[in-house]
C-alpha atoms as a PDB file:
ATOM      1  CA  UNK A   1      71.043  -4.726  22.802  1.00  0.00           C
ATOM      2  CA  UNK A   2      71.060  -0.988  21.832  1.00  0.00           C
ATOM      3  CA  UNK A   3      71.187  -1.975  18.537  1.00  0.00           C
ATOM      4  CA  UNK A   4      68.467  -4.408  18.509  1.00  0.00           C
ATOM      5  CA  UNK A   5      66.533  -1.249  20.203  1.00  0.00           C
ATOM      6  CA  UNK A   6      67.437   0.987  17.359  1.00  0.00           C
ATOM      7  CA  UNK A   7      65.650  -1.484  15.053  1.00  0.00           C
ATOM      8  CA  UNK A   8      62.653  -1.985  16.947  1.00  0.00           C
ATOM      9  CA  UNK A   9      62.120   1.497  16.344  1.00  0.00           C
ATOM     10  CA  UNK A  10      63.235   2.076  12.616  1.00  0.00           C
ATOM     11  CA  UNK A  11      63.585  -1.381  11.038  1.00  0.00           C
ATOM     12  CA  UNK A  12      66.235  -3.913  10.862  1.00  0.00           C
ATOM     13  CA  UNK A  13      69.903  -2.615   9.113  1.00  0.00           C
ATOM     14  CA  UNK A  14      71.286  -5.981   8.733  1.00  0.00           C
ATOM     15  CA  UNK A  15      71.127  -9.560   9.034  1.00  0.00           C
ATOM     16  CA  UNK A  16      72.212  -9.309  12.582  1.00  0.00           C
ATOM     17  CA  UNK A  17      69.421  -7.057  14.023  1.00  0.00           C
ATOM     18  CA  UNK A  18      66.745  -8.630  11.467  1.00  0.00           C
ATOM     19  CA  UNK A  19      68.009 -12.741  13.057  1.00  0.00           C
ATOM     20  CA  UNK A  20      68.091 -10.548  17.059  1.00  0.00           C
ATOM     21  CA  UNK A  21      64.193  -9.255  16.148  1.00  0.00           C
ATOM     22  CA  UNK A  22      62.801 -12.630  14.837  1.00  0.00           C
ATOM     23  CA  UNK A  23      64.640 -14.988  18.101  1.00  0.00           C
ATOM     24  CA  UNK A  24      63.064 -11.934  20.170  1.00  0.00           C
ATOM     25  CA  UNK A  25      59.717 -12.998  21.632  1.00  0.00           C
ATOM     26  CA  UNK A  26      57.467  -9.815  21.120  1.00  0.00           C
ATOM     27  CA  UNK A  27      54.713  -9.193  23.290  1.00  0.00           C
ATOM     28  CA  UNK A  28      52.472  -6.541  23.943  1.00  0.00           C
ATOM     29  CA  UNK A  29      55.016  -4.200  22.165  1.00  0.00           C
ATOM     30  CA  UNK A  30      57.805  -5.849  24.840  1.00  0.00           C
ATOM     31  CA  UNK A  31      60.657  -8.177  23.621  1.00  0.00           C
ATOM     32  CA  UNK A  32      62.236 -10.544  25.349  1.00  0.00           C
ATOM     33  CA  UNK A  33      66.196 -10.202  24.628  1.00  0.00           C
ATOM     34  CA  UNK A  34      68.018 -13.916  22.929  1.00  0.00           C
ATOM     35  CA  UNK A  35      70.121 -15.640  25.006  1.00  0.00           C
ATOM     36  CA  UNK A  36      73.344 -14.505  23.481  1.00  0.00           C
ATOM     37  CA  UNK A  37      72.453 -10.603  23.756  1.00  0.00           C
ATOM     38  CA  UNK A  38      70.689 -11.167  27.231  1.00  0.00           C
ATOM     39  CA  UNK A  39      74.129 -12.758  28.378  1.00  0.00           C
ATOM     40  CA  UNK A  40      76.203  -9.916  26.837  1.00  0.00           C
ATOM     41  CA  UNK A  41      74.494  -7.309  28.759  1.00  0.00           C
ATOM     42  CA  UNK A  42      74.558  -9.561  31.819  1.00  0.00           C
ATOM     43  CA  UNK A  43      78.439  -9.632  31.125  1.00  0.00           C
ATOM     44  CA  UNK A  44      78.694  -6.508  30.690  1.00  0.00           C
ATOM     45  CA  UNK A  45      76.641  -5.624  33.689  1.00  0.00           C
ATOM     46  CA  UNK A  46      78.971  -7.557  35.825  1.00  0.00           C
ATOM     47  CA  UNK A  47      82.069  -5.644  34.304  1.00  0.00           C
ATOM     48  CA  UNK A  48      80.688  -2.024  35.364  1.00  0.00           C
ATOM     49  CA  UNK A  49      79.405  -3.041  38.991  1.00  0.00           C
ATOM     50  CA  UNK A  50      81.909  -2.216  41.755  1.00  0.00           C
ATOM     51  CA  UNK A  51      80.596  -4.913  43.794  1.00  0.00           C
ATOM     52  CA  UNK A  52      81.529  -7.506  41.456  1.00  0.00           C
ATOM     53  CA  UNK A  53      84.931  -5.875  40.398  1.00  0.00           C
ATOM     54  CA  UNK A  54      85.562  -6.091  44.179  1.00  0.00           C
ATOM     55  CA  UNK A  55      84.641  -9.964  44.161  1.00  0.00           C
ATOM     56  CA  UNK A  56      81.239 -10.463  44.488  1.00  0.00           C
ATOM     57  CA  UNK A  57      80.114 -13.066  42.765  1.00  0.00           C
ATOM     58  CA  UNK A  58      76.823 -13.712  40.326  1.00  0.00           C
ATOM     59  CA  UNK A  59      74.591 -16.988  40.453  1.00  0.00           C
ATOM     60  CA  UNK A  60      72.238 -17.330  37.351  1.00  0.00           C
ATOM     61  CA  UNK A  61      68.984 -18.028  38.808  1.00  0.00           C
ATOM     62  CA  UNK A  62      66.922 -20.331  36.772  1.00  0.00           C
ATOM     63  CA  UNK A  63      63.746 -19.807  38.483  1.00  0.00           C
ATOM     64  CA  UNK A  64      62.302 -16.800  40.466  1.00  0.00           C
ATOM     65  CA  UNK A  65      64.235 -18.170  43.704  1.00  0.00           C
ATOM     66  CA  UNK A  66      67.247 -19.699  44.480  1.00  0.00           C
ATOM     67  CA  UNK A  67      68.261 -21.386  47.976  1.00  0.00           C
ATOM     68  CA  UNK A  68      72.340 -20.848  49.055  1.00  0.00           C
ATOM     69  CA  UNK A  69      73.896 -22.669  51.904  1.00  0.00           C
ATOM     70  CA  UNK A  70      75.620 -20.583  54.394  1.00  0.00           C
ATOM     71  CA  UNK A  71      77.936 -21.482  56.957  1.00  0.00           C
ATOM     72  CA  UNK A  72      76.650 -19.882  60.338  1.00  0.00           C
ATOM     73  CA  UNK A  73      79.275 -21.232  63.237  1.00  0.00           C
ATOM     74  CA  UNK A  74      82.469 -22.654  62.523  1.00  0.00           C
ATOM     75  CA  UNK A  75      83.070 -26.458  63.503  1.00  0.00           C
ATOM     76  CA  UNK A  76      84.982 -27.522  67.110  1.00  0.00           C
ATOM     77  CA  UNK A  77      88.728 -28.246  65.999  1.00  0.00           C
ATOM     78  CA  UNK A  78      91.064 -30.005  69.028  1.00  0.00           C
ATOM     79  CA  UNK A  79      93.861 -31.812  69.843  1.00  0.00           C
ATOM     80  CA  UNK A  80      93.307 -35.010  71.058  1.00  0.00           C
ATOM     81  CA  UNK A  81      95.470 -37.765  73.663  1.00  0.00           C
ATOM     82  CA  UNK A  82      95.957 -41.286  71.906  1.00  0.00           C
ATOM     83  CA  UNK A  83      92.472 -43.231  72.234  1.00  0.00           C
ATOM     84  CA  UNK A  84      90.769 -39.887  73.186  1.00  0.00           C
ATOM     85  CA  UNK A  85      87.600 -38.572  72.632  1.00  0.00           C
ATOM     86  CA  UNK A  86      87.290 -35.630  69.550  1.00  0.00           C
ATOM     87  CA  UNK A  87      86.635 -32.907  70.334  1.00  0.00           C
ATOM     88  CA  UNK A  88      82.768 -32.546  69.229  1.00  0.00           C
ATOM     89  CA  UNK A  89      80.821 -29.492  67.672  1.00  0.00           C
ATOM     90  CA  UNK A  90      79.130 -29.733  64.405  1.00  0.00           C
ATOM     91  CA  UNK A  91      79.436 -26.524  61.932  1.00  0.00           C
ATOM     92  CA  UNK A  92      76.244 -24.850  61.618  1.00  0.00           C
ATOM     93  CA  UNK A  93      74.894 -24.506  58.613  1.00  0.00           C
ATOM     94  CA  UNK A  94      72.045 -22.400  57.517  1.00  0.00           C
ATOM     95  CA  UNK A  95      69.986 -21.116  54.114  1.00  0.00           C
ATOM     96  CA  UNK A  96      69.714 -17.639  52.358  1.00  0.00           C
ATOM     97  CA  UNK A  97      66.842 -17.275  49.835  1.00  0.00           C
ATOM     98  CA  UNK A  98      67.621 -15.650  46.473  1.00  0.00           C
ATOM     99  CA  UNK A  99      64.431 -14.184  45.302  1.00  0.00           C
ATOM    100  CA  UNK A 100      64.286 -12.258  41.998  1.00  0.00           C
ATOM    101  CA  UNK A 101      63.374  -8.473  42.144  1.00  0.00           C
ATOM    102  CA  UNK A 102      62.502  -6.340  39.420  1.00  0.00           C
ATOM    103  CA  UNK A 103      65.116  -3.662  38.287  1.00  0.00           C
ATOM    104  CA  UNK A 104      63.848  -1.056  35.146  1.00  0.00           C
ATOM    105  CA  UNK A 105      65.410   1.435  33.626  1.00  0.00           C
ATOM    106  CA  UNK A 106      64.860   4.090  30.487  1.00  0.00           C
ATOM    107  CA  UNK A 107      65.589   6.059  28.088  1.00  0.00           C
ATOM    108  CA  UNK A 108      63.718   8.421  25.841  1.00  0.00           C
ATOM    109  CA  UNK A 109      64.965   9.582  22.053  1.00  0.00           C
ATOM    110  CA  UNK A 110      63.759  11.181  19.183  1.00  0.00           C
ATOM    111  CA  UNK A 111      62.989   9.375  16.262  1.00  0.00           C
ATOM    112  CA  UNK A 112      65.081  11.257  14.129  1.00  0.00           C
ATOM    113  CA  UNK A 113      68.349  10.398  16.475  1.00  0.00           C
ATOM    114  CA  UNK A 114      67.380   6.895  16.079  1.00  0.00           C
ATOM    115  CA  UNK A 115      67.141   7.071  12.287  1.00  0.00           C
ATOM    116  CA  UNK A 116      69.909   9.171  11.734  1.00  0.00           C
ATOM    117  CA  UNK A 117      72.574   8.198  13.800  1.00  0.00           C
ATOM    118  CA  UNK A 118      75.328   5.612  13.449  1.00  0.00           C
ATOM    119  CA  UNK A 119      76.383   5.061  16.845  1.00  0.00           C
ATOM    120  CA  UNK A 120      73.267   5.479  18.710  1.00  0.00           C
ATOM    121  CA  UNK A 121      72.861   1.534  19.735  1.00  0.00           C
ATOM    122  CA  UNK A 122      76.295   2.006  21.764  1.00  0.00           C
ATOM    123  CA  UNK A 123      74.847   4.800  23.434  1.00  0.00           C
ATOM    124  CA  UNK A 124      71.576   3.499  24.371  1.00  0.00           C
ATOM    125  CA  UNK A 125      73.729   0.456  25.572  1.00  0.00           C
ATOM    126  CA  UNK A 126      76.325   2.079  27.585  1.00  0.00           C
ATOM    127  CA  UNK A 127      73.707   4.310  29.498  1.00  0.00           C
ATOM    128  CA  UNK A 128      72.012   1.741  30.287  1.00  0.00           C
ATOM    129  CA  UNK A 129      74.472  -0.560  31.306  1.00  0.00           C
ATOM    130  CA  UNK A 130      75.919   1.800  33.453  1.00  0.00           C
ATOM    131  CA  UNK A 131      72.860   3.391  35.494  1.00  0.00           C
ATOM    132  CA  UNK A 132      72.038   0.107  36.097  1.00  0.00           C
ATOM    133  CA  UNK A 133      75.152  -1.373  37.200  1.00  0.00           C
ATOM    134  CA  UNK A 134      75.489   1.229  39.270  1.00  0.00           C
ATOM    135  CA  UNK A 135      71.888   0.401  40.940  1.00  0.00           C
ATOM    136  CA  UNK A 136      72.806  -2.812  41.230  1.00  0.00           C
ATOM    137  CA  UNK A 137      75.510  -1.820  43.316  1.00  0.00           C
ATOM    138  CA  UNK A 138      73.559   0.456  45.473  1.00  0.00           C
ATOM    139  CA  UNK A 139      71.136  -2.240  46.001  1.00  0.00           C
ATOM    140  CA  UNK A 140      73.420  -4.521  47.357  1.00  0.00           C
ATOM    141  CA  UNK A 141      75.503  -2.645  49.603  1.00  0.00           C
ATOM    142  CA  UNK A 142      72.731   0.042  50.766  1.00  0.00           C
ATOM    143  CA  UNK A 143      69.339  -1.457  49.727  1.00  0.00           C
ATOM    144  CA  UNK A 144      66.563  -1.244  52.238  1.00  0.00           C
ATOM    145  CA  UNK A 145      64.660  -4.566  52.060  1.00  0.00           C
ATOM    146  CA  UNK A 146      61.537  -2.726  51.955  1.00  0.00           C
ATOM    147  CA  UNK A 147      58.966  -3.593  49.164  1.00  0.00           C
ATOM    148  CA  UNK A 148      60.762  -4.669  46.186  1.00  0.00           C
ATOM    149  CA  UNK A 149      64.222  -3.507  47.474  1.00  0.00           C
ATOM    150  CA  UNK A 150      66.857  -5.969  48.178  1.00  0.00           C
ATOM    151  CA  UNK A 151      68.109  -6.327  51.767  1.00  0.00           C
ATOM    152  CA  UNK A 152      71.946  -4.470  51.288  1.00  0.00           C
ATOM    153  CA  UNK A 153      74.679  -5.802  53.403  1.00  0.00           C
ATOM    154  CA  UNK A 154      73.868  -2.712  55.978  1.00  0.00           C
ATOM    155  CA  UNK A 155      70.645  -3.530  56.757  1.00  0.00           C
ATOM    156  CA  UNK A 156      71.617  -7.421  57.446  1.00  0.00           C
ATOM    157  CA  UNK A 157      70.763  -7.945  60.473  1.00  0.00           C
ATOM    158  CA  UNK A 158      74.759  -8.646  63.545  1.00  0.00           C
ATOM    159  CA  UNK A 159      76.850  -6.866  60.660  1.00  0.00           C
ATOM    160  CA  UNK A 160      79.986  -5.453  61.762  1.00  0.00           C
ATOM    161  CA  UNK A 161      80.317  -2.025  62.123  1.00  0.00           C
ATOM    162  CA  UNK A 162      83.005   0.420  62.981  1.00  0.00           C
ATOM    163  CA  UNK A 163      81.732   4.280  63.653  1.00  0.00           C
ATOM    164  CA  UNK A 164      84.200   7.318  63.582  1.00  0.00           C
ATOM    165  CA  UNK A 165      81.621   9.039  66.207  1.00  0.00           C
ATOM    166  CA  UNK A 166      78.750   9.192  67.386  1.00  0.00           C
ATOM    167  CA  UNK A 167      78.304  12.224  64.992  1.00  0.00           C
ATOM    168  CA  UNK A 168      80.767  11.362  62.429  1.00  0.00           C
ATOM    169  CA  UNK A 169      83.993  12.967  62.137  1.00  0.00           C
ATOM    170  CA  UNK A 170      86.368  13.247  59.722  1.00  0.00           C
ATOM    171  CA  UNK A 171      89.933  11.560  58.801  1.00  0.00           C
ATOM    172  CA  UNK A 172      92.840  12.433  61.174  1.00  0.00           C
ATOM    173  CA  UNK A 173      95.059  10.024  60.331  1.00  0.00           C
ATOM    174  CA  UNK A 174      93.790   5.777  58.732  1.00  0.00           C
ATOM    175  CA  UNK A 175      93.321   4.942  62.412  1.00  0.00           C
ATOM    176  CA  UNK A 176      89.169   4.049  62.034  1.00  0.00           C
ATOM    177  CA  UNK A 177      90.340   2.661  58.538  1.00  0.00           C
ATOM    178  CA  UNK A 178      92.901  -0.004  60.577  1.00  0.00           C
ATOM    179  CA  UNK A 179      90.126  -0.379  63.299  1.00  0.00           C
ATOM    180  CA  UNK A 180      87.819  -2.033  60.448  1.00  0.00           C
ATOM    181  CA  UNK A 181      90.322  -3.853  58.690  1.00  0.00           C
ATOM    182  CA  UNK A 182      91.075  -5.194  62.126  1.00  0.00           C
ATOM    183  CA  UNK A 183      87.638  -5.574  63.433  1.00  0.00           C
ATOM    184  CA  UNK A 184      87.286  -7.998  60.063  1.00  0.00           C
ATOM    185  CA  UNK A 185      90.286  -9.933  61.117  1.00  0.00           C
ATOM    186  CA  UNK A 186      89.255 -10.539  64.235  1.00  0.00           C
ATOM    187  CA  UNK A 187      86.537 -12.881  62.732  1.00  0.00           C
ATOM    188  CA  UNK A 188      89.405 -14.758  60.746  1.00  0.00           C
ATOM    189  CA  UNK A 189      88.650 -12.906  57.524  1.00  0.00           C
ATOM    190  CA  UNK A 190      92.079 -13.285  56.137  1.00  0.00           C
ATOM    191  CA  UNK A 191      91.404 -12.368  52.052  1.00  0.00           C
ATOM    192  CA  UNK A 192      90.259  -8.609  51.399  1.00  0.00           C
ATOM    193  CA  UNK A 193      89.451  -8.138  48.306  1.00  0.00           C
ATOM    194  CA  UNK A 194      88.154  -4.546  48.313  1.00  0.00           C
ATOM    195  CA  UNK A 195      87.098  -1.452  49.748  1.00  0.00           C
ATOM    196  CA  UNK A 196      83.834   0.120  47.925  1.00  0.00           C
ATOM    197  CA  UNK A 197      82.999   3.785  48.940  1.00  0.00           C
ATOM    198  CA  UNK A 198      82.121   7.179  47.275  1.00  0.00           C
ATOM    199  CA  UNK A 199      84.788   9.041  45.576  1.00  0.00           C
ATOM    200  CA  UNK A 200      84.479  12.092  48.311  1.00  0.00           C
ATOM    201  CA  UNK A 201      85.912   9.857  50.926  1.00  0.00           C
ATOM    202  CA  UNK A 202      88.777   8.619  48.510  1.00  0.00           C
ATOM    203  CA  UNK A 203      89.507  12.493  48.394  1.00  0.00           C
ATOM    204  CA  UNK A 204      89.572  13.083  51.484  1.00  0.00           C
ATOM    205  CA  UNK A 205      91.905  10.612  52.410  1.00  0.00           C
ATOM    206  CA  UNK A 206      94.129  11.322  49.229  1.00  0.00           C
ATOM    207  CA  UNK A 207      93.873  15.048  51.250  1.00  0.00           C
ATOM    208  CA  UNK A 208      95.371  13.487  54.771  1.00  0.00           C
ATOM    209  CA  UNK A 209      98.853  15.752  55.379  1.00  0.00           C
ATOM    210  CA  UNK A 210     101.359  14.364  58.353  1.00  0.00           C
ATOM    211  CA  UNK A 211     102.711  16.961  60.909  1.00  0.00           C
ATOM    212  CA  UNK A 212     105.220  18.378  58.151  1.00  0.00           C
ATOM    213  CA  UNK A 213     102.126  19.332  55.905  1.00  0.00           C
ATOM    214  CA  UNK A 214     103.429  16.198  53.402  1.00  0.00           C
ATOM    215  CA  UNK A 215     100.850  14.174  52.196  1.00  0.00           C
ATOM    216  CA  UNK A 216     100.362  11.176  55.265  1.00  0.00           C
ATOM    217  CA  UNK A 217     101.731   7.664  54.136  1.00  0.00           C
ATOM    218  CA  UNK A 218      99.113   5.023  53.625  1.00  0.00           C
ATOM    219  CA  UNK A 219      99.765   1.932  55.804  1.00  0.00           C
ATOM    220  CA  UNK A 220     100.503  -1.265  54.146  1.00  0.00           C
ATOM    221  CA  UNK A 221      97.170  -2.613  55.390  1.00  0.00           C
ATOM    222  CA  UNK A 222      95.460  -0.087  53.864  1.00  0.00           C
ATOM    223  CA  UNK A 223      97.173   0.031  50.757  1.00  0.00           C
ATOM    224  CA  UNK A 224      96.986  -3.234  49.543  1.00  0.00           C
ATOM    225  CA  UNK A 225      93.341  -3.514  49.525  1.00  0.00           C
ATOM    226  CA  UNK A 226      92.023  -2.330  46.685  1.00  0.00           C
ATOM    227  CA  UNK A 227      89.824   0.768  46.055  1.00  0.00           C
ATOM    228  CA  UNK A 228      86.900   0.697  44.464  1.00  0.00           C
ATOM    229  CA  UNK A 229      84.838   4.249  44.022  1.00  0.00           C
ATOM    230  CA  UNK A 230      81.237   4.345  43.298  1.00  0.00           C
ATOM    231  CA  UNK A 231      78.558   7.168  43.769  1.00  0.00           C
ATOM    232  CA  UNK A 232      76.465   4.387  44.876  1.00  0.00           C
ATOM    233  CA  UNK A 233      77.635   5.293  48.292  1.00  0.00           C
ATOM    234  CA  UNK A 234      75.637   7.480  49.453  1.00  0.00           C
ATOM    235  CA  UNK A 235      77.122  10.936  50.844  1.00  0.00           C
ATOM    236  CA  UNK A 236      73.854  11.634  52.829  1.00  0.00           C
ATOM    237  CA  UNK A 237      73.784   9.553  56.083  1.00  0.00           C
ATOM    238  CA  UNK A 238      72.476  10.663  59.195  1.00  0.00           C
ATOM    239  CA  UNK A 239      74.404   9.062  62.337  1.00  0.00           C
ATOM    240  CA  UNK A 240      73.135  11.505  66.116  1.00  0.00           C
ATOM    241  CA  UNK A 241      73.510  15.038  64.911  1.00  0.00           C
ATOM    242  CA  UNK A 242      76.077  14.451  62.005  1.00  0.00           C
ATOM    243  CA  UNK A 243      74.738  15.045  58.439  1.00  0.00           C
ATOM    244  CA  UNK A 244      76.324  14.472  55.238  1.00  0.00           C
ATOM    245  CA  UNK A 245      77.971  11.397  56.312  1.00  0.00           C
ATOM    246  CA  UNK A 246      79.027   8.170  54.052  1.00  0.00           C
ATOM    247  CA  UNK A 247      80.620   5.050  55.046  1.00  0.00           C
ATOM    248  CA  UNK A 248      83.370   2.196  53.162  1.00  0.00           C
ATOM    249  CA  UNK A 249      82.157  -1.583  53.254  1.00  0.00           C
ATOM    250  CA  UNK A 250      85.369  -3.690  53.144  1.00  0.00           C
ATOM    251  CA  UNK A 251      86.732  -6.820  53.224  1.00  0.00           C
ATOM    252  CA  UNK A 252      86.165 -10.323  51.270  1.00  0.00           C
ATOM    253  CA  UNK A 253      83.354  -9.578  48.731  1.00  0.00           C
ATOM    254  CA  UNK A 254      83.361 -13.120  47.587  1.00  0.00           C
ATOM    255  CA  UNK A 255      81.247 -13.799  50.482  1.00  0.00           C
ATOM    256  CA  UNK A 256      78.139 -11.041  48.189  1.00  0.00           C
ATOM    257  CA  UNK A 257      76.346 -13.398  46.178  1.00  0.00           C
ATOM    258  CA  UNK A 258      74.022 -12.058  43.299  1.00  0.00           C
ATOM    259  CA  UNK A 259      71.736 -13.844  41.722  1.00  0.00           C
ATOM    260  CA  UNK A 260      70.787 -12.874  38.352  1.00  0.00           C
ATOM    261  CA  UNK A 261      68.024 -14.183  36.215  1.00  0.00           C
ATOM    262  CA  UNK A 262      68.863 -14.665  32.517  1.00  0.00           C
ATOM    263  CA  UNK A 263      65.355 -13.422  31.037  1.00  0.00           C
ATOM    264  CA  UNK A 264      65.768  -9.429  29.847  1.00  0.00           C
ATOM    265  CA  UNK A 265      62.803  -7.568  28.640  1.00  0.00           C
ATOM    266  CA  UNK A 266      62.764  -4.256  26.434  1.00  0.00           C
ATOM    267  CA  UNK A 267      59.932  -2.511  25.508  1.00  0.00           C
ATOM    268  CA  UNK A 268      59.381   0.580  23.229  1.00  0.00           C
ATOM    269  CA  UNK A 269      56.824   2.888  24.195  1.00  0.00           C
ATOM    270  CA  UNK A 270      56.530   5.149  21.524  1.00  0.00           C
ATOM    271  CA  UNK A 271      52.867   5.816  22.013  1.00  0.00           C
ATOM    272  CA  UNK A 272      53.821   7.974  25.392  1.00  0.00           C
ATOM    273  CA  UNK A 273      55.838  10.631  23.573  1.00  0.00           C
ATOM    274  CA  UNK A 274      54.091  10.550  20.192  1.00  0.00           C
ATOM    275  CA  UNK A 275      53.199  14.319  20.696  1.00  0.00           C
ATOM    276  CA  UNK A 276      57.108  15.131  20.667  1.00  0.00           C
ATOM    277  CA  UNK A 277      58.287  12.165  18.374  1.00  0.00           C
ATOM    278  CA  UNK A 278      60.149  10.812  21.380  1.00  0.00           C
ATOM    279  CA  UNK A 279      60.080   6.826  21.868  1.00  0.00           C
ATOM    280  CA  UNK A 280      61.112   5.397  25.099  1.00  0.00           C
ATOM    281  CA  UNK A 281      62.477   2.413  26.055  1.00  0.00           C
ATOM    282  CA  UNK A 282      62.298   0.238  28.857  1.00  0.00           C
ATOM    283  CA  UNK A 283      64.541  -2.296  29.887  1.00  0.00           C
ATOM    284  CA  UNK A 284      63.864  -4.464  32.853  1.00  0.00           C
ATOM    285  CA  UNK A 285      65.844  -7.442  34.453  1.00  0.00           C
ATOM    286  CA  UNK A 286      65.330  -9.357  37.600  1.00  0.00           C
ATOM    287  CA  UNK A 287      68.283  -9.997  40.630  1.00  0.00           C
ATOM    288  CA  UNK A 288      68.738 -10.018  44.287  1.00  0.00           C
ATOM    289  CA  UNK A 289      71.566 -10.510  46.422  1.00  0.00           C
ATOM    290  CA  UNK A 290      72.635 -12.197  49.732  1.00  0.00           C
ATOM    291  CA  UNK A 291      75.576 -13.409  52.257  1.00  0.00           C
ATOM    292  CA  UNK A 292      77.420 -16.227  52.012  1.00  0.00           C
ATOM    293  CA  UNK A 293      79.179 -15.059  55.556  1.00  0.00           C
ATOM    294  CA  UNK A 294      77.852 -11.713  56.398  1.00  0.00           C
ATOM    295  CA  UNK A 295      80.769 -11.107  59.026  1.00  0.00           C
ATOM    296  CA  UNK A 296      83.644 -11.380  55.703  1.00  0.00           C
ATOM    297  CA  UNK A 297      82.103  -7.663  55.312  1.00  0.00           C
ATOM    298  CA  UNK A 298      82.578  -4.979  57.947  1.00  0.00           C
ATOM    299  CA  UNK A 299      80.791  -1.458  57.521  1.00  0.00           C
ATOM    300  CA  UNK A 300      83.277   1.927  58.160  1.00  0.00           C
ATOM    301  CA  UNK A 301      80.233   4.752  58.953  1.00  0.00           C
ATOM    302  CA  UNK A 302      79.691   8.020  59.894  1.00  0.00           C
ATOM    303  CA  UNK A 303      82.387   9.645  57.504  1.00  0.00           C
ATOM    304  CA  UNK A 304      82.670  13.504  56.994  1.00  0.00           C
ATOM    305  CA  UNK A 305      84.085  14.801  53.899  1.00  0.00           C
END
């Protein structure tokens, strides 16, 4: 995709580009990305977001919305005398609603870097892949739900939570950290496949020392969940009087479904900057994200560094 940028700015250096420009649909000075490049950057997308490295899964959406079955109360499972009634209690099933949101992003460059240089389609690529990745991310862990925000696993709505104070407080020993791990457990989530939080908490418990000043040992249950360090994760929470405060989401992220629709726009705007010979770029994409089983997740707040 950088690449195919490059040349909608300064022509076509090979077959490649000149075959990427003509399956393009152009409009209004926008194109829509082919298939094959609109599923590479999807790809790669799904390689740089935490959420999905952790086990979220991502459901192409081949319209703007997309209905997913959820499983809302287990069913009634009993032992039963010979010629005895079973024991009754239907599963309860209910629907999420993935509805496609718009997420831009861009860059700006000077003609002459776009001319001139020979690696500036990776760059272009790899900037944007990773700013919005990491959005992504943010979106689905932390995203509001207001106007055309996704709904984030912490505001959906009987979430577990576990607090380390009304005020935060920070790491003594993994105690809160085994308090969420159990508090997941406890709802028969029995397959963790991650911990995402900010890479100031992952200090700070690299930083925990035991009463002989040693670094403290991490408890198997802690350990062998993996880590997964994003500055999606906000480090700015407000819980009573505490400031500064972040939290970890862990537990089975295979549960975090994101749907993703195919279609990727980019659009040059070179008439914006024409006073400095900058041309910007635009590239927009559509996703959302729900819960499978909202309670697979449990929310760790209220963290000081």
């Amino acid at each position: 995709i950088g690449n195919m940028m490059r040349a909608m700015a300064t022509g076509p250096r090979n077959e490649q580009e000149e075959k990427a420009l003509a399956e393009g649909t152009q409009t209004a000075g926008g194109y829509t990305v082919p298939t094959p490049l609109a599923n590479w950057y999807i790809d790669r997308l799904r390689a740089a977001s935490v959420c999905v490295q952790a086990g979220a899964r991502t459901v192409p959406m081949d319209s703007a919305t997309l209905q997913i079955a959820t499983l809302e109360t287990d069913p009634t499972i009993g032992w039963r005398a010979e010629n005895a009634a079973i024991a009754t209690g239907d599963p309860t099933f209910g629907r999420r609603l993935l509805t496609a949101k718009s997420i831009a992003g861009y860059v700006s460059l000077s003609r002459e870097l776009l001319a001139d240089s020979v690696n500036v389609g990776e760059i272009l690529e790899n900037a944007l892949v990773e700013t919005m990745a990491r959005e992504i991310d943010r979106a689905c862990l932390f995203g509001s739900g207001a106007a055309n925000d996704p709904t984030g696993f912490i505001n959906v709505s009987g979430i577990t939570e576990v607090s380390m104070g009304a005020n935060g407080a920070q790491w003594a020993n993994y105690g809160p950290y085994i308090d969420a791990i159990y508090a997941a457990q406890a709802v028969n989530v029995t397959n963790f496949t991650g911990a995402v939080m900010n890479p100031r908490t992952a200090a700070s418990l690299a930083k925990l020392m035991d009463t002989t000043n040693q670094p403290m040992l991490e408890p198997d249950m802690v350990k062998k969940i993996p880590k997964f360090l994003t500055t999606a994760v906000p480090i700015n929470e407000t819980f009573g009087t505490g400031t500064a405060l972040s939290s970890i989401v862990l537990g089975d992220f295979t549960h975090m479904l994101i749907g993703m629709r195919e279609g990727i726009n980019v659009r040059m705007l070179d008439q914006v900057s024409a006073t400095t010979g900058q041309i910007i770029f635009v590239v927009h994409a559509r996703a959302d994200v729900q819960f499978a089983r909202k309670e697979a997740l449990v929310r760790l707040k209220a963290i000081k560094q």
